[in-house]
Protein backbone atom coordinates (compact mmCIF):
# COMPACT_ATOMS: atom_id res chain seq x y z
CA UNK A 1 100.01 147.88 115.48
CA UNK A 2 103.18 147.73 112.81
CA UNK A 3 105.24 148.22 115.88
CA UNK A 4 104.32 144.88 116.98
CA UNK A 5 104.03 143.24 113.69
CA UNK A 6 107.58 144.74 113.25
CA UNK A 7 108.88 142.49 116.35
CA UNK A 8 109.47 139.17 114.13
CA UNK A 9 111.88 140.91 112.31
CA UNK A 10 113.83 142.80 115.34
CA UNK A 11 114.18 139.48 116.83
CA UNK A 12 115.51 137.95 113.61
CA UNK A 13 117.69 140.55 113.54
CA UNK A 14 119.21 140.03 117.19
CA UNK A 15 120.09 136.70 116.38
CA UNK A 16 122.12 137.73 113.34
CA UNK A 17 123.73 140.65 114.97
CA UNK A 18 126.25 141.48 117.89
CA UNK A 19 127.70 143.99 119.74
CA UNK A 20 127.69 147.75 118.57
CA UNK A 21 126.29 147.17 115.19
CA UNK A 22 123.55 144.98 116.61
CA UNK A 23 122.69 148.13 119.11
CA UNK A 24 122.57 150.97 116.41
CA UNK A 25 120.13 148.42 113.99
CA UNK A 26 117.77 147.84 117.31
CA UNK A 27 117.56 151.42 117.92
CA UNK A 28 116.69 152.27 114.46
CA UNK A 29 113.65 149.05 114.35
CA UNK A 30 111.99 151.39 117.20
CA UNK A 31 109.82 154.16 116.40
CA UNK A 32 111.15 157.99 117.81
CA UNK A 33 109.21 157.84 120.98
CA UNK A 34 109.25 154.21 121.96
CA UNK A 35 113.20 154.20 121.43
CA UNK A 36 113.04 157.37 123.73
CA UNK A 37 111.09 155.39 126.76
CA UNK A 38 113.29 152.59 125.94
CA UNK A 39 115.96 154.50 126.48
CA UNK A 40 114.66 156.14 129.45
CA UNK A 41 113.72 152.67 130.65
CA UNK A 42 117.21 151.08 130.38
CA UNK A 43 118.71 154.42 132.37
CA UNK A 44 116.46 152.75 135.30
CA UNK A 45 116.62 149.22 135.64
CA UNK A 46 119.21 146.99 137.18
CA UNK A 47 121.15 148.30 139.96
CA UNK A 48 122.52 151.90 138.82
CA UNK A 49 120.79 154.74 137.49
CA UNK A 50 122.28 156.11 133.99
CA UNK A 51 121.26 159.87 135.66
CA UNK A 52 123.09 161.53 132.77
CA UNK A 53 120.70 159.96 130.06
CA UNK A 54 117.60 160.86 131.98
CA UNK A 55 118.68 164.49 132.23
CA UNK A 56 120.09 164.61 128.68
CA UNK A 57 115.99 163.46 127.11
CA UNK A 58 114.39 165.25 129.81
CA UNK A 59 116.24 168.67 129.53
CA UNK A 60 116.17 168.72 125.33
CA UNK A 61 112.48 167.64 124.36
CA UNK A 62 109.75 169.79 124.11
CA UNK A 63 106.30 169.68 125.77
CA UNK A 64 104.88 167.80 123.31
CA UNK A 65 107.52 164.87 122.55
CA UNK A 66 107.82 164.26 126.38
CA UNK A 67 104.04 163.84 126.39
CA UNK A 68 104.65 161.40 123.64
CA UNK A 69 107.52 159.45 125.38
CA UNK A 70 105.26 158.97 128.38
CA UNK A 71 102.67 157.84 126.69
CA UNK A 72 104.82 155.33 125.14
CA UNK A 73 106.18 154.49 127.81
CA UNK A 74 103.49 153.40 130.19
CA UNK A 75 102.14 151.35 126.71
CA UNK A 76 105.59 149.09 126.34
CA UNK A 77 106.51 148.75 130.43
CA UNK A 78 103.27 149.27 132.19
CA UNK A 79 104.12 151.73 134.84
CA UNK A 80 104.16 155.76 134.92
CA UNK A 81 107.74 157.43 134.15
CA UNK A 82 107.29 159.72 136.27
CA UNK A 83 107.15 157.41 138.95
CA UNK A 84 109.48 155.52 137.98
CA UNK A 85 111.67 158.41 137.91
CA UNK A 86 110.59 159.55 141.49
CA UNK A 87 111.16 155.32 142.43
CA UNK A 88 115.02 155.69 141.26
CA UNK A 89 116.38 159.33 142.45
CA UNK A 90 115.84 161.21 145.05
CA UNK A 91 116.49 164.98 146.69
CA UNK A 92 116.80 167.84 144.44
CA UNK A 93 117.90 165.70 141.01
CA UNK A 94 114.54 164.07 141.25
CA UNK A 95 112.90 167.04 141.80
CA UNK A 96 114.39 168.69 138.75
CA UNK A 97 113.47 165.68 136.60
CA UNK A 98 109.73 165.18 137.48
CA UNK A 99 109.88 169.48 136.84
CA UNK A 100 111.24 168.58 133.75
CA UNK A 101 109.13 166.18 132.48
CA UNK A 102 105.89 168.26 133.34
CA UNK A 103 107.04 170.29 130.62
CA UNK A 104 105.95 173.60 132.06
CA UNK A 105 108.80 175.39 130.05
CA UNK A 106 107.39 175.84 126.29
CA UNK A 107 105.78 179.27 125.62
CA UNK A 108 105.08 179.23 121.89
CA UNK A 109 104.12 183.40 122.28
CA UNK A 110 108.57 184.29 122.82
CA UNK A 111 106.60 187.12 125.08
CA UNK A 112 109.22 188.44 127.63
CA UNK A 113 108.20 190.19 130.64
CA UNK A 114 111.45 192.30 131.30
CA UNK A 115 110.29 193.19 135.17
CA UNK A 116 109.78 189.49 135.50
CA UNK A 117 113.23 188.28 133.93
CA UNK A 118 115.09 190.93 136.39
CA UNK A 119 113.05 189.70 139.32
CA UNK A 120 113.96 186.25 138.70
CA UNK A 121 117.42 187.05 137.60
CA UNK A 122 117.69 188.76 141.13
CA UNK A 123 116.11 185.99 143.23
CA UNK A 124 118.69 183.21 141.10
CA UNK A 125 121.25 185.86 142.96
CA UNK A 126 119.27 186.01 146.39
CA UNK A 127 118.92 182.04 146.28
CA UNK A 128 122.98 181.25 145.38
CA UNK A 129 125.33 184.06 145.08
CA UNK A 130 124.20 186.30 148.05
CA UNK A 131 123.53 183.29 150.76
CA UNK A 132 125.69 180.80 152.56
CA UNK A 133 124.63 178.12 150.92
CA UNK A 134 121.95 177.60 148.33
CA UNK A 135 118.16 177.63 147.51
CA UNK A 136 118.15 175.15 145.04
CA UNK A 137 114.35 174.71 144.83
CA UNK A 138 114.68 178.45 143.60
CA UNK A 139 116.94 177.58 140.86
CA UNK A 140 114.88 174.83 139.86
CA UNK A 141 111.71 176.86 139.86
CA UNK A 142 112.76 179.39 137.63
CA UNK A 143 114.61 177.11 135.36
CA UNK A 144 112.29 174.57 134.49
CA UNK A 145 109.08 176.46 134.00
CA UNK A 146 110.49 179.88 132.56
CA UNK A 147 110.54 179.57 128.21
CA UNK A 148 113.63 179.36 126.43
CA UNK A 149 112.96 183.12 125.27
CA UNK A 150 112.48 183.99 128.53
CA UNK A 151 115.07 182.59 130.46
CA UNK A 152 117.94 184.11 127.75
CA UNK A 153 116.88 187.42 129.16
CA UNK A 154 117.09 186.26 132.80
CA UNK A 155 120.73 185.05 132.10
CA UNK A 156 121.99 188.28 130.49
CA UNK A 157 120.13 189.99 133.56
CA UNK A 158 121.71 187.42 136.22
CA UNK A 159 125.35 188.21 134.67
CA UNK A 160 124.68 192.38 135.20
CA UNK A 161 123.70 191.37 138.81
CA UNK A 162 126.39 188.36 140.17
CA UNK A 163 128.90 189.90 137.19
CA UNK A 164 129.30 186.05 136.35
CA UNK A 165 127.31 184.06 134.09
CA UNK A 166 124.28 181.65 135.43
CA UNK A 167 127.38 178.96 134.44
CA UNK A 168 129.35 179.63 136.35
CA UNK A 169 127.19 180.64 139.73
CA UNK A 170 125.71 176.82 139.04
CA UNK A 171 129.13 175.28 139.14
CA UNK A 172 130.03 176.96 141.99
CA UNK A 173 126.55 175.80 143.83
CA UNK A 174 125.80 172.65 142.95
CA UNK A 175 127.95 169.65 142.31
CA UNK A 176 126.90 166.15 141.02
CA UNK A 177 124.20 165.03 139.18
CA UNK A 178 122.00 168.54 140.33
CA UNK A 179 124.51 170.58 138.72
CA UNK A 180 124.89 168.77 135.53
CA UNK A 181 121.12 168.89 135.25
CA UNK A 182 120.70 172.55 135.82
CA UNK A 183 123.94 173.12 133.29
CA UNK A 184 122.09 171.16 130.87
CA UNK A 185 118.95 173.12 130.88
CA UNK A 186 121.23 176.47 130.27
CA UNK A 187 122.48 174.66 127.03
CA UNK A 188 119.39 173.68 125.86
CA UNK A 189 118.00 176.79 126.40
CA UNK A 190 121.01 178.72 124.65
CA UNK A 191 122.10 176.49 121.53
CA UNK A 192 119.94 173.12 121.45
CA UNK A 193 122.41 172.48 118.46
CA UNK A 194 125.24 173.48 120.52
CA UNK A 195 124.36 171.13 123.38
CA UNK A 196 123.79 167.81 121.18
CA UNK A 197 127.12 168.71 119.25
CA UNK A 198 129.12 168.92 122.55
CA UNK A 199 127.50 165.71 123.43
CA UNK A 200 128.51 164.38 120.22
CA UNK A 201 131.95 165.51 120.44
CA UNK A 202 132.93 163.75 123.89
CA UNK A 203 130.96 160.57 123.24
CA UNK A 204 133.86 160.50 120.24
CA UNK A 205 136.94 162.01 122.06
CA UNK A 206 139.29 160.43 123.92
CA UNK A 207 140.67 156.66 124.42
CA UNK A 208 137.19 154.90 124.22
CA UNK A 209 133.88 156.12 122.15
CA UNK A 210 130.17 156.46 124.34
CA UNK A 211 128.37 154.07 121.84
CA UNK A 212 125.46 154.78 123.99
CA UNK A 213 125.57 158.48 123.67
CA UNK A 214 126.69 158.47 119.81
CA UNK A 215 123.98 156.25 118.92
CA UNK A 216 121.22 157.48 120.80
CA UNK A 217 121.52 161.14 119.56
CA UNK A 218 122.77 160.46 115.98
CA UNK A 219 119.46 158.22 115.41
CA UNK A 220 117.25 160.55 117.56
CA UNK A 221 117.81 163.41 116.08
CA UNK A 222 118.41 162.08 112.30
CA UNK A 223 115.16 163.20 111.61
CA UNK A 224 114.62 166.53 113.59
CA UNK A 225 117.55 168.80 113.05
CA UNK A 226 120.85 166.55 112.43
CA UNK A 227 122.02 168.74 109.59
CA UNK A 228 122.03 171.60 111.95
CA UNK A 229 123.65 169.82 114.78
CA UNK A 230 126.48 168.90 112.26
CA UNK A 231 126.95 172.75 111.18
CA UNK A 232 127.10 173.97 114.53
CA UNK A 233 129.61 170.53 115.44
CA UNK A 234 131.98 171.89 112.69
CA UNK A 235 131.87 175.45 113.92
CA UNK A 236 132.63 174.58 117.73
CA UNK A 237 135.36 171.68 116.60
CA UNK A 238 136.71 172.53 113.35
CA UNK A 239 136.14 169.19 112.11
CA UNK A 240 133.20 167.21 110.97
CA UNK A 241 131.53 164.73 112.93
CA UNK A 242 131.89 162.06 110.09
CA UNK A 243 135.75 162.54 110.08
CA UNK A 244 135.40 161.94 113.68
CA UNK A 245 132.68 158.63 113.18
CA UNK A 246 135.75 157.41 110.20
CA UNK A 247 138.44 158.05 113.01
CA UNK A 248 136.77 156.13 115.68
CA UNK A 249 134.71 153.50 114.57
CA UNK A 250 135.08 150.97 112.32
CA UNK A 251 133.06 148.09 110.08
CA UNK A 252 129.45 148.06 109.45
CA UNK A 253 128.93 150.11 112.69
CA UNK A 254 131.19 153.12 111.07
CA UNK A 255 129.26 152.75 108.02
CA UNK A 256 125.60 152.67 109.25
CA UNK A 257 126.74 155.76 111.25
CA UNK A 258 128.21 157.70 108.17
CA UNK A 259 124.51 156.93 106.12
CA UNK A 260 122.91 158.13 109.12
CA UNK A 261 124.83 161.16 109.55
CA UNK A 262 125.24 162.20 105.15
CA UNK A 263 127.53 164.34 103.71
CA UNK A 264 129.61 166.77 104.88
CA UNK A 265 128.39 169.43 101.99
C-alpha cells in the first residue's frame, strides 16, 4: 500500500516539475514493475502504438519479471496485457509478442540437446532461406520458446547450414516491426548487456536524444546490471555513457542521469 500512500507526493511533484526532468523523477516515484506496465501501458494508448517499446520489455525480461509486470499491470489499469497487446497489433508482430510474454523461453538447467539445436537450426533454413517466401510462425516458434543456452547453439548451427548468420537471414525475411522483434530476441539472447548498450547508444546519438528510451533503461536497469551495461557500452563505443549523458543533456536532467548512472571507474 506505500505505492499509493506514495501518490501525494508524485503529484506534488508534477506540479513543481516540467518537461524531461519532470519525466525521469516520475519514473523513478514508481516501483520496477509498475513503471514497466506503465510503460507498456503508454506504448498502447492514444492513437499509435510505440511497437518498439513493447518489443524492447517483452524481448529482455525474464519469466519471472514479465509475470510481475502483468500482474501489475492488470492491478493499476484493470485489463489483461496480453489482451491489450492482442487489442493493439495484429499478424505475426502480435503473435511474437503474446509468445513473448508467455515467457516459455527460460530454462534455468543451460541443458542443450545438440540433435534438437541442428533440427531447429535446419527447419529456421527450411522455413526462410530454402523457400520462396517465409514461414514466419516457424521462426517465431523456435525463437521464443527455445532458452538463451539453447538457441546460441542453434545460431552457430543455422550459420554452418545458410553460411550466413540468423541476422542476417532475418533481415533479409522480414521487414518492419516483425523483423525488429525477431532481431531483438537474437540480441537478447547473445549479449543482454550488448543489446541495452546499443539501445543506449542511439537514444544519445545523433541531432536529437530518445528521452524515452534513455530514461526508461537507465532507471530500469539501475538496479539489475547497469554497471555491466556501462562496461560492455565502453567496449562497443569507446566512450562512456556519462561522457555521452554530459554531451547531450543538460541541467538537473543531465545531473539526475549522471547519479543514476555513477562513475566511470
Amino acid at each position: 500500500m506505500a505505492w499509493w500512500k506514495a501518490w501525494d507526493l508524485t503529484e506534488t511533484l508534477q506540479s513543481e516539475l516540467s518537461g524531461k526532468f519532470e519525466r525521469l523523477i516520475m519514473a523513478l516515484m514508481y516501483p520496477p514493475y509498475r513503471y514497466e506496465a506503465k510503460e507498456l501501458h503508454d506504448a498502447m494508448k492514444g492513437l499509435g502504438t510505440e511497437e518498439g517499446v513493447i518489443i524492447e520489455i517483452l524481448a529482455s525480461r525474464t519469466k519471472i519479471q514479465l509475470q510481475e509486470i502483468m500482474k501489475a499491470y492488470e492491478e493499476d489499469y484493470g485489463s489483461s496485457l496480453e489482451e491489450d497487446i492482442q487489442a493493439d497489433t495484429s499478424g505475426y508482430l502480435e503473435r511474437i509478442l503474446v509468445c513473448l510474454l508467455q515467457g516459455s523461453r527460460d530454462d534455468v538447467s543451460g541443458l542443450v540437446d545438440p540433435g534438437q539445436a541442428v533440427q531447429d537450426a535446419q527447419d529456421l533454413y527450411a522455413a526462410g532461406e530454402k523457400i520462396h517466401g517465409t514461414d514466419e510462425m516457424k521462426f517465431i516458434t523456435i525463437l521464443c520458446t527455445r532458452s538463451a543456452t539453447h538457441l546460441m547453439r542453434v545460431f552457430e548451427e543455422y550459420e554452418k547450414i545458410a553460411s550466413k548468420s540468423i541476422e542476417d537471414s532475418i533481415k533479409s525475411e522480414t521487414h518492419g516491426s516483425l523483423e525488429e522483434a525477431m532481431l531483438t530476441v537474437v540480441k537478447c539472447t547473445r549479449n543482454l548487456h550488448s543489446y541495452f548498450a546499443e539501445r543506449l547508444y542511439y537514444a544519445l546519438k545523433g541531432a536529437g536524444t530518445c528521452d524515452g528510451t534513455l530514461i526508461r533503461n537507465i532507471v530500469s536497469r539501475s538496479e539489475i546490471d547497469l554497471n555491466l551495461i556501462k562496461c560492455q557500452f565502453t567496449k562497443m563505443y569507446g566512450k562512456t555513457l556519462s561522457s555521452m549523458i554530459v554531451g547531450d543533456t543538460s541541467g538537473d536532467y543531465k545531473n539526475a542521469l549522471l547519479n543514476l548512472v555513477g562513475s566511470d571507474s
